[in-house]
Protein backbone atom coordinates (compact mmCIF):
# COMPACT_ATOMS: atom_id res chain seq x y z
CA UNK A 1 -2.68 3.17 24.62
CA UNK A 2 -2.41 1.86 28.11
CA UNK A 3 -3.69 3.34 30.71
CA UNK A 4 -1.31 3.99 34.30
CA UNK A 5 -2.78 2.85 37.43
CA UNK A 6 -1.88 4.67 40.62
CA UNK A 7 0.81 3.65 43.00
CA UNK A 8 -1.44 2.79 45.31
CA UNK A 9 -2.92 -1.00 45.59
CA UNK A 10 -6.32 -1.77 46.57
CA UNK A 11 -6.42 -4.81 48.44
CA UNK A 12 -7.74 -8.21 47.07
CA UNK A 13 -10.28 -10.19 48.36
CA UNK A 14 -8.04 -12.52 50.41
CA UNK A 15 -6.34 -9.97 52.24
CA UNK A 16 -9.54 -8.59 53.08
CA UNK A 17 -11.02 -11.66 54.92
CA UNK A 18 -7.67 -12.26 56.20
CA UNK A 19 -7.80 -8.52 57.75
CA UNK A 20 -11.04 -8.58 59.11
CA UNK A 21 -10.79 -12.17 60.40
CA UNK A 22 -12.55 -14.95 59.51
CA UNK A 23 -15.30 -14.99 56.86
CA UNK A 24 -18.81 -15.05 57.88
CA UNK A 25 -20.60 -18.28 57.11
CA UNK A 26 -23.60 -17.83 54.98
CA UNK A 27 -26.50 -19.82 54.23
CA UNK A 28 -26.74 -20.39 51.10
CA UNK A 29 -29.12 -22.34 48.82
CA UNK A 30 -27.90 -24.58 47.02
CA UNK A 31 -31.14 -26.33 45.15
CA UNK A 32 -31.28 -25.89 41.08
CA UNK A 33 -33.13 -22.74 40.55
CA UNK A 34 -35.45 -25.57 38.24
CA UNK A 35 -36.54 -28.86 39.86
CA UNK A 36 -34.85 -32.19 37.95
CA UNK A 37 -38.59 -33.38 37.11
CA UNK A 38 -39.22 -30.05 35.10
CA UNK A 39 -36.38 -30.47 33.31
CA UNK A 40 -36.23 -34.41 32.00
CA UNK A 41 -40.08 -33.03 30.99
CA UNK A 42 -38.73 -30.33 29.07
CA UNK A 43 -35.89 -32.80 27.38
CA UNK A 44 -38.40 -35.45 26.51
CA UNK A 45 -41.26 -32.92 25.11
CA UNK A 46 -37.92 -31.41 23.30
CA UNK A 47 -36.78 -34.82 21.57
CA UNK A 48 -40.37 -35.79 20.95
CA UNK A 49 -41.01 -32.34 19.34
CA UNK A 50 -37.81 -33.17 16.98
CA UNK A 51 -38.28 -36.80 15.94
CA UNK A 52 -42.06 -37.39 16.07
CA UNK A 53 -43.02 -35.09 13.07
CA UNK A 54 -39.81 -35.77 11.16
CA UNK A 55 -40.55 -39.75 11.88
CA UNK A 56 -44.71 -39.37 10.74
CA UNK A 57 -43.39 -37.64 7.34
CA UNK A 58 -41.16 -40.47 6.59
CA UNK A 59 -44.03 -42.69 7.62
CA UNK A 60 -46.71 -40.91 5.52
CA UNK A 61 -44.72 -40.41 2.36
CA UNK A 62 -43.34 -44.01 2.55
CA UNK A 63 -47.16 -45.57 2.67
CA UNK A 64 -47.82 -43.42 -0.69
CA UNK A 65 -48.28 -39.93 0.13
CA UNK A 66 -47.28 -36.95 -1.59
CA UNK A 67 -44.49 -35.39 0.00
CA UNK A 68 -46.89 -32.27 0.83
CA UNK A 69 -49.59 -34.79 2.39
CA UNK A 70 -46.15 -35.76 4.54
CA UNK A 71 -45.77 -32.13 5.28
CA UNK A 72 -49.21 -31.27 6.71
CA UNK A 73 -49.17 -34.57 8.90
CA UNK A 74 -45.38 -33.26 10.15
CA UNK A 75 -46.69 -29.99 11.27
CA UNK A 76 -50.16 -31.20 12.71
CA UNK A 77 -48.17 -33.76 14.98
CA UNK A 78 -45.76 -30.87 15.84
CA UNK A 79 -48.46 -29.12 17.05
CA UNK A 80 -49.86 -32.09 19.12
CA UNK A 81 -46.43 -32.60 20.94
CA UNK A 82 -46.99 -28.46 21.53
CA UNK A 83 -50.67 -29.18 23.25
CA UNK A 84 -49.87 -31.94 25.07
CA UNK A 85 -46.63 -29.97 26.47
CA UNK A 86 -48.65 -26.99 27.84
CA UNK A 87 -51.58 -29.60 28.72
CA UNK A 88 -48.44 -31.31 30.91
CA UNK A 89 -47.50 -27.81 32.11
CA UNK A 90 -50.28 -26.15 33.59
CA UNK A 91 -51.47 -29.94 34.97
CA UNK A 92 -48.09 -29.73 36.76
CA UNK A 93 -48.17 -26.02 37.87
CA UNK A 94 -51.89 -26.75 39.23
CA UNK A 95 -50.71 -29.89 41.43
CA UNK A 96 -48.54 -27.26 42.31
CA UNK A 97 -50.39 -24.45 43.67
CA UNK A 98 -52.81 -27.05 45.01
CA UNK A 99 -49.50 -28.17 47.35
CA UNK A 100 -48.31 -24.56 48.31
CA UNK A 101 -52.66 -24.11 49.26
CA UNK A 102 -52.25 -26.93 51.49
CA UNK A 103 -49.56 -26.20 52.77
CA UNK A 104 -50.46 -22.85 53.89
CA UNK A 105 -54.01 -24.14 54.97
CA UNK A 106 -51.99 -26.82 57.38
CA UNK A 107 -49.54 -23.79 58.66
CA UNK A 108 -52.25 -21.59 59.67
CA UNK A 109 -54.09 -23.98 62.22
């Protein structure tokens, strides 16, 4: 069933900024919530994390291996592309914080 709506109309948007004048300008941010660098770091670690263990269990079972051998080296290089991402991670958030204690340090004199 639908429901009625009163006779009455609220008034959009536009006719309220048109009512009350012009709009106010605003400053607004407009910077990505995530910096581009963290990002293309996050696709690469992504695409490594996808085609670096699939790649060493084709390698490993294609020099001889049983497919399990292949298996175990797949997941131990998945978990190397895992290391090195957080190793990459807190490296980059500890440049960082080393930045914001400069900058602070330089502000205050």
């Amino acid at each position: 069933m639908a429901t009625r709506r009163s006779a009455e109309k609220s008034p959009s948007p536009k006719e309220v900024v048109a009512s009350s004048g012009s709009p106010k300008p605003s400053d607004s941010d407009v910077t990505p919530a995530v910096p581009t660098n963290v990002i293309m770091k996050l696709l690469g670690f992504s695409f490594a994390m996808v085609v670096i263990p699939i790649g060493m269990y084709f390698v490993t079972v294609d020099f001889g291996a049983s497919p399990t051998v292949g298996g175990i080296v797949a997941a131990i290089m998945a978990n190397v592309v895992l290391v090195a991402y957080i190793y990459v991670a807190w490296k980059d958030d500890q440049a960082e914080r080393e930045a914001d204690a400069k900058y602070k340090e330089k502000k205050a004199q």
